[in-house]
PDB file of N, CA and C in Angstrom:
ATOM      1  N   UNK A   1     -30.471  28.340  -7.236  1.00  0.00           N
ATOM      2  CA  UNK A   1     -29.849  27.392  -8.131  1.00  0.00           C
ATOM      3  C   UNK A   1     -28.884  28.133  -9.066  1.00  0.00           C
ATOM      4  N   UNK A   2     -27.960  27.244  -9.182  1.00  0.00           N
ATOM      5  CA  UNK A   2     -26.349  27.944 -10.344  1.00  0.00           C
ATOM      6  C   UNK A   2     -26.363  27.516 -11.339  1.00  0.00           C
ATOM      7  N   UNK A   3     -26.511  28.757 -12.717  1.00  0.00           N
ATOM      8  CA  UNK A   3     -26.060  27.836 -13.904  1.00  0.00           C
ATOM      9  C   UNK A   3     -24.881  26.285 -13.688  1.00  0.00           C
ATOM     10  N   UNK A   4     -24.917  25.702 -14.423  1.00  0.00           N
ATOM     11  CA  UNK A   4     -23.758  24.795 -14.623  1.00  0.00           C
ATOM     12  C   UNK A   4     -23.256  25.262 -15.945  1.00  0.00           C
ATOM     13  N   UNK A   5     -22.316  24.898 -16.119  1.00  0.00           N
ATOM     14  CA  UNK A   5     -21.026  25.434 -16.829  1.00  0.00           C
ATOM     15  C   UNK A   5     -19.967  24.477 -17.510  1.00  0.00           C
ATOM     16  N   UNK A   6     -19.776  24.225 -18.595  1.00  0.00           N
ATOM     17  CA  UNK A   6     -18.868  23.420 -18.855  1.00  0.00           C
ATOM     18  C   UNK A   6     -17.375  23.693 -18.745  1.00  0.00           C
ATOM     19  N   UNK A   7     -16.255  22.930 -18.657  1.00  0.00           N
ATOM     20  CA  UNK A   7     -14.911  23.278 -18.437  1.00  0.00           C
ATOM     21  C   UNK A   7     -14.106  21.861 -18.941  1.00  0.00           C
ATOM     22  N   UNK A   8     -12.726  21.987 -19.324  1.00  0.00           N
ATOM     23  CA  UNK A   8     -12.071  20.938 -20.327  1.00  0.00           C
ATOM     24  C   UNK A   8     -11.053  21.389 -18.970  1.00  0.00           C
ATOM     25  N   UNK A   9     -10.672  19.556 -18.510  1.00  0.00           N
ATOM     26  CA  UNK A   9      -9.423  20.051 -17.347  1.00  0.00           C
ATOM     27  C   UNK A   9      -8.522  18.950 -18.229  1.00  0.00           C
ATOM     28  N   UNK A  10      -7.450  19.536 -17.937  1.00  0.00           N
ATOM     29  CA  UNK A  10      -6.223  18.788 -18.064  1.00  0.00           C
ATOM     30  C   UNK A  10      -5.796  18.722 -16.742  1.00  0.00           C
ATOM     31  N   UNK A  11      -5.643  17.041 -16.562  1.00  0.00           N
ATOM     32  CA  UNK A  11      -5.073  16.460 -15.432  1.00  0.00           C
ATOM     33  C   UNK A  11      -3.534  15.744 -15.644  1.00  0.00           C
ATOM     34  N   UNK A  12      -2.494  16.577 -14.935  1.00  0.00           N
ATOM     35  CA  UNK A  12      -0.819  16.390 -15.073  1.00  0.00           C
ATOM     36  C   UNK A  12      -0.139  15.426 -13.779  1.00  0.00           C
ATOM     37  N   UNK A  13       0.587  14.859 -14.252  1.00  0.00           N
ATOM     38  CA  UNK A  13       1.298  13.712 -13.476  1.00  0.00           C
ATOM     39  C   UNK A  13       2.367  13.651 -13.784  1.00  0.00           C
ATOM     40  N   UNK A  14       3.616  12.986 -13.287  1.00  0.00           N
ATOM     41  CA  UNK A  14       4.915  13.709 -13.735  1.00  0.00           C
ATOM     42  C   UNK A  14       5.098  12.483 -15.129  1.00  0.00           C
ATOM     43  N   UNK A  15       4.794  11.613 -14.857  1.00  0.00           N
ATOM     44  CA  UNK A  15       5.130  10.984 -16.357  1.00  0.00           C
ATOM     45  C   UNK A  15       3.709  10.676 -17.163  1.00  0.00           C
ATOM     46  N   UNK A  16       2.510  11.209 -16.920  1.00  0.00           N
ATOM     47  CA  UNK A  16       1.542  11.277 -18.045  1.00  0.00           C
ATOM     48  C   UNK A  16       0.603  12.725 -17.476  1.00  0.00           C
ATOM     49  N   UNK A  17       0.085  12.570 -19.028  1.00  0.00           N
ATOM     50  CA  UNK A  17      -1.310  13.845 -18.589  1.00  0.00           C
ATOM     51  C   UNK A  17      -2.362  13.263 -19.261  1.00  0.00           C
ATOM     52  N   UNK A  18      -3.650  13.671 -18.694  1.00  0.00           N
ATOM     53  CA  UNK A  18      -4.721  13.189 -19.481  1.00  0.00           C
ATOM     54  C   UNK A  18      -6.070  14.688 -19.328  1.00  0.00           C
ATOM     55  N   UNK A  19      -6.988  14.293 -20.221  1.00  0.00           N
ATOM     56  CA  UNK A  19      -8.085  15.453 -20.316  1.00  0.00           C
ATOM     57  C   UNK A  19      -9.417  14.855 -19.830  1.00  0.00           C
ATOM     58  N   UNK A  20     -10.437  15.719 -19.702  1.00  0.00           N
ATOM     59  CA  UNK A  20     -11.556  15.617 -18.889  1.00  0.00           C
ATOM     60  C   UNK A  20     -12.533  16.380 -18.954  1.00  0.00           C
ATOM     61  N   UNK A  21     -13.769  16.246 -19.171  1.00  0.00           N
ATOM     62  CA  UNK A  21     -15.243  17.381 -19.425  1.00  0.00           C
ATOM     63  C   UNK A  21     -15.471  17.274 -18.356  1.00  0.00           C
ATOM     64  N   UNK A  22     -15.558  18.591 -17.490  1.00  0.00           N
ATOM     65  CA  UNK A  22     -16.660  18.417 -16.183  1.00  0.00           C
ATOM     66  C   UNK A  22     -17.585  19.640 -16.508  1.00  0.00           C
ATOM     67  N   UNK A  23     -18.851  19.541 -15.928  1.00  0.00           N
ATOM     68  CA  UNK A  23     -19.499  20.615 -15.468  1.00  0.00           C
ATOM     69  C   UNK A  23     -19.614  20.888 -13.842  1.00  0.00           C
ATOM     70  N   UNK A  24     -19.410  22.210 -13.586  1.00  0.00           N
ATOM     71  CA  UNK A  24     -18.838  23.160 -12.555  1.00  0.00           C
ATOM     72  C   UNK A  24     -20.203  24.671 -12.616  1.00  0.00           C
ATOM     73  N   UNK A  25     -20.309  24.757 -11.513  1.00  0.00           N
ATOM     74  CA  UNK A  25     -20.898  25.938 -11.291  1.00  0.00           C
ATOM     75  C   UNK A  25     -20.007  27.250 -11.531  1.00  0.00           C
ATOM     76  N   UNK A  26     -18.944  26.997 -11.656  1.00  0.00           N
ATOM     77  CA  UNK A  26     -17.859  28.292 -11.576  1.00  0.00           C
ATOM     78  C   UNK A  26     -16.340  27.790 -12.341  1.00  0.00           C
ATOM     79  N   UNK A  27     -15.971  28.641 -12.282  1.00  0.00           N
ATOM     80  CA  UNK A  27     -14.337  28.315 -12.723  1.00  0.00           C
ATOM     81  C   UNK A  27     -13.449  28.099 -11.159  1.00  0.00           C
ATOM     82  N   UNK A  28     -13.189  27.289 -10.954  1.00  0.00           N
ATOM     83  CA  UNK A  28     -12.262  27.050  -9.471  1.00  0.00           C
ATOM     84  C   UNK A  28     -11.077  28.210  -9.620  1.00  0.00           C
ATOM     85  N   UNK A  29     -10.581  28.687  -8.178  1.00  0.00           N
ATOM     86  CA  UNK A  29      -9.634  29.209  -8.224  1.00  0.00           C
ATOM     87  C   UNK A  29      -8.461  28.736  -8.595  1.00  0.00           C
ATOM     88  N   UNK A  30      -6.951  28.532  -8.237  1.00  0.00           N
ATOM     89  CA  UNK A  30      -5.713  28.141  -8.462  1.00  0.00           C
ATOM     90  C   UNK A  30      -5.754  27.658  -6.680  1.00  0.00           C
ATOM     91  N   UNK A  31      -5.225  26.728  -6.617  1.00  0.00           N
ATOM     92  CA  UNK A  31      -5.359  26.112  -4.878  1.00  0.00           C
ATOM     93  C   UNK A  31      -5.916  25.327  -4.600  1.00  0.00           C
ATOM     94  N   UNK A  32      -6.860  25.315  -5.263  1.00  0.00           N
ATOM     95  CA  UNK A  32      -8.919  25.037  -5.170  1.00  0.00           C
ATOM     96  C   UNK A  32      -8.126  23.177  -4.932  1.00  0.00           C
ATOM     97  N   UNK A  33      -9.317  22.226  -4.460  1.00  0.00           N
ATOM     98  CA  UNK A  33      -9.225  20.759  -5.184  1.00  0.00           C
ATOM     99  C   UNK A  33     -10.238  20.838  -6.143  1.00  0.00           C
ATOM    100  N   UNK A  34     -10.375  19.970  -6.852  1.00  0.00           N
ATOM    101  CA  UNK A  34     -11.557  18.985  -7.801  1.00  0.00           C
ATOM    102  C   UNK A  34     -11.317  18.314  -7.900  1.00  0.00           C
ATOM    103  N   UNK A  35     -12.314  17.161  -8.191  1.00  0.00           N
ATOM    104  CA  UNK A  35     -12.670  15.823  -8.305  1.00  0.00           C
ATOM    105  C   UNK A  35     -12.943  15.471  -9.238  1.00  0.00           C
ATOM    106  N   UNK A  36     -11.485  14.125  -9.793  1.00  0.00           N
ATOM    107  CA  UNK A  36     -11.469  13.726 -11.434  1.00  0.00           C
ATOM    108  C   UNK A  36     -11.649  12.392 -11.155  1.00  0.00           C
ATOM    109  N   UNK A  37     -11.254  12.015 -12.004  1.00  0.00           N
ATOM    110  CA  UNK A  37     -11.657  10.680 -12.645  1.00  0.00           C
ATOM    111  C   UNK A  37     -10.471  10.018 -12.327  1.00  0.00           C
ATOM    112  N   UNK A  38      -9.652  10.847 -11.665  1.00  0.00           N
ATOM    113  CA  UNK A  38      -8.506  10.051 -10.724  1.00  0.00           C
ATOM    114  C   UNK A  38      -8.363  10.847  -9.430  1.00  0.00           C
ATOM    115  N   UNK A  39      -9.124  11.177  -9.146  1.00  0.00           N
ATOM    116  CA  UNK A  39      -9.531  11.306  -7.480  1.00  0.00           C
ATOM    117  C   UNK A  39      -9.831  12.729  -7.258  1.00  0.00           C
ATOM    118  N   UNK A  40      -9.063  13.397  -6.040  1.00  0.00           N
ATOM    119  CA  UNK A  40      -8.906  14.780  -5.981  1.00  0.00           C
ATOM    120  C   UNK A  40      -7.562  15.222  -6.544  1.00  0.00           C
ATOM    121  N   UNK A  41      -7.866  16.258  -7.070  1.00  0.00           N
ATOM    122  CA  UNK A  41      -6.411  16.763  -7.750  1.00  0.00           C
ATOM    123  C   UNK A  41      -6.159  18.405  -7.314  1.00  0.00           C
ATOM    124  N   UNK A  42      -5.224  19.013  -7.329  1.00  0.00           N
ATOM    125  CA  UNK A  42      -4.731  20.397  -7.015  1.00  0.00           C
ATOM    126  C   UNK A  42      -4.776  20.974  -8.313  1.00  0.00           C
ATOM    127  N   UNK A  43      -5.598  22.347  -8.261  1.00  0.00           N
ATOM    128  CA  UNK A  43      -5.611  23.256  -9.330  1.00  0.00           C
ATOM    129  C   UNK A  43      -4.542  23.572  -9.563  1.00  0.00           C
ATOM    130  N   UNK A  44      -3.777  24.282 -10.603  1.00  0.00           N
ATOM    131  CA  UNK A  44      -2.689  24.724 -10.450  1.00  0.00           C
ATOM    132  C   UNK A  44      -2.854  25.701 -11.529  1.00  0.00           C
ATOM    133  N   UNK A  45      -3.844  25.884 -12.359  1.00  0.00           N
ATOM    134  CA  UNK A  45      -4.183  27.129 -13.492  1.00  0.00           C
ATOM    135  C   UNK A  45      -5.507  27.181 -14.055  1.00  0.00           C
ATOM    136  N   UNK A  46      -5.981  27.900 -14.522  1.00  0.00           N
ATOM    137  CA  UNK A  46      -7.046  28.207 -14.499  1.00  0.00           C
ATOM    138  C   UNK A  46      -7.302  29.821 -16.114  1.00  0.00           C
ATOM    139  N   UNK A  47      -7.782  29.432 -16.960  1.00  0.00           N
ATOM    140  CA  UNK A  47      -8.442  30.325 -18.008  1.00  0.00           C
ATOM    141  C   UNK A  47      -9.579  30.240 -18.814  1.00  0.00           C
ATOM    142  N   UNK A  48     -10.428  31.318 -17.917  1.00  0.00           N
ATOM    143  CA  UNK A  48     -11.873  31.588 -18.809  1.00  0.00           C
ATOM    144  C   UNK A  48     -11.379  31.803 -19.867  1.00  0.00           C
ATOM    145  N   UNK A  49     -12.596  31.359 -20.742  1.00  0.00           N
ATOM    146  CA  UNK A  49     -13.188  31.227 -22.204  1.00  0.00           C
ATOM    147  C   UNK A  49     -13.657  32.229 -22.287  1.00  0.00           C
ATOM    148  N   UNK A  50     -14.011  32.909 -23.927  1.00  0.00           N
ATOM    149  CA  UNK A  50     -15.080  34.121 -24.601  1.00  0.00           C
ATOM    150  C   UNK A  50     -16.465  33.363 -23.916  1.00  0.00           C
ATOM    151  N   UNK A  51     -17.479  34.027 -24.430  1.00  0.00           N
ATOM    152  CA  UNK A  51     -18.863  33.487 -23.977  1.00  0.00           C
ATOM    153  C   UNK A  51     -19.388  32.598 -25.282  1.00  0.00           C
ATOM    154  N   UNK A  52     -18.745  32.784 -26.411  1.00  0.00           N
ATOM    155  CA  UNK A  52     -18.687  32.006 -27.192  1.00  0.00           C
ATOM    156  C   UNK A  52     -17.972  30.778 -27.880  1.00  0.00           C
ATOM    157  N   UNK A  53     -17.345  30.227 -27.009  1.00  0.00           N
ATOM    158  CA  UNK A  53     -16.229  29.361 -27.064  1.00  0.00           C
ATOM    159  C   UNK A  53     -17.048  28.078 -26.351  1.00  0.00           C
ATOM    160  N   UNK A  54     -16.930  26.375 -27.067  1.00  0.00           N
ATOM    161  CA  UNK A  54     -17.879  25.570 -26.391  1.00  0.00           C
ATOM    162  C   UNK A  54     -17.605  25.330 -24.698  1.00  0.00           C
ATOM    163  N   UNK A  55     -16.112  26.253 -24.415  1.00  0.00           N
ATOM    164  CA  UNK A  55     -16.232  25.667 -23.097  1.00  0.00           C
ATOM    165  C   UNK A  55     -16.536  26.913 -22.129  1.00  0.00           C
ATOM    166  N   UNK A  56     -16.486  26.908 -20.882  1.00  0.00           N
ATOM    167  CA  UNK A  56     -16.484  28.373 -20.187  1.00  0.00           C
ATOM    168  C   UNK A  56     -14.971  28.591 -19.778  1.00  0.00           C
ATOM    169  N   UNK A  57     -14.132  27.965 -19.822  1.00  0.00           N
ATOM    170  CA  UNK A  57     -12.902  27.854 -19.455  1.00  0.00           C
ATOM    171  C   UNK A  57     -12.318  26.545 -19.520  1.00  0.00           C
ATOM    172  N   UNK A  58     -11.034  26.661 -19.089  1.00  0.00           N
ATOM    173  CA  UNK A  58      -9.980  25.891 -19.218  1.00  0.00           C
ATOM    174  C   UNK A  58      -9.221  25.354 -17.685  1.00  0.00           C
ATOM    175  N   UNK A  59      -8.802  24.124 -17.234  1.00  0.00           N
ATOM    176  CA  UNK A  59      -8.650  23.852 -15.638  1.00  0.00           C
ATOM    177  C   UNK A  59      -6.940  23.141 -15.924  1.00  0.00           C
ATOM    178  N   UNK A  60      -6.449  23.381 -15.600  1.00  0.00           N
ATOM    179  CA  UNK A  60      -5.146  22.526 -15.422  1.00  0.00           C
ATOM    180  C   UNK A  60      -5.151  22.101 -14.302  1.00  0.00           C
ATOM    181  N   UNK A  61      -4.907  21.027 -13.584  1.00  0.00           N
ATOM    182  CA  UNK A  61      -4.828  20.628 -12.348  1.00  0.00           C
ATOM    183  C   UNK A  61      -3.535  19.450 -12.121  1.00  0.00           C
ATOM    184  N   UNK A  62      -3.240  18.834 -11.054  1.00  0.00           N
ATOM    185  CA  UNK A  62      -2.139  17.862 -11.297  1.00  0.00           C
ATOM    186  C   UNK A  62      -2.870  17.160  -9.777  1.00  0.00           C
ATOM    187  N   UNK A  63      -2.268  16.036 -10.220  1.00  0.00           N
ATOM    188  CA  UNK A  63      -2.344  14.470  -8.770  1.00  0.00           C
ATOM    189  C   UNK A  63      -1.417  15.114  -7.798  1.00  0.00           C
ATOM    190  N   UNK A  64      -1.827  14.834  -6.682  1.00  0.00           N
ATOM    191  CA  UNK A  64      -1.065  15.276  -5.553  1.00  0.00           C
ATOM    192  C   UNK A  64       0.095  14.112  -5.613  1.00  0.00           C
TER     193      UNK A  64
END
């Protein structure tokens, strides 16, 4: 079993963006998909957090 992990994604679209809490076993690569709250989306950046910061990282992703 994998810790879970919290992460804050920002999800980009060419005329809006919106944000999102998921928990994730890991930080996704850049490429990667995930699954938002508007479907599957393409990673496109990606930055871990300190170990003290409320999130473990940071996800940018965009709608295909």
């Amino acid at each position: 079993m994998w810790p879970i992990k919290r992460f804050m994604i920002r999800i980009e679209a060419p005329t809006w963006e919106d944000f999102e809490d998921v928990e994730l076993p890991r930080l996704p690569l850049v490429g990667e998909t995930i699954e938002t709250k508007y479907g599957t989306c393409v990673v496109t950046q990606t930055d871990a957090s300190p170990s003290t910061a409320p999130y473990q990282g940071k996800i940018v992703c965009r709608v295909p």
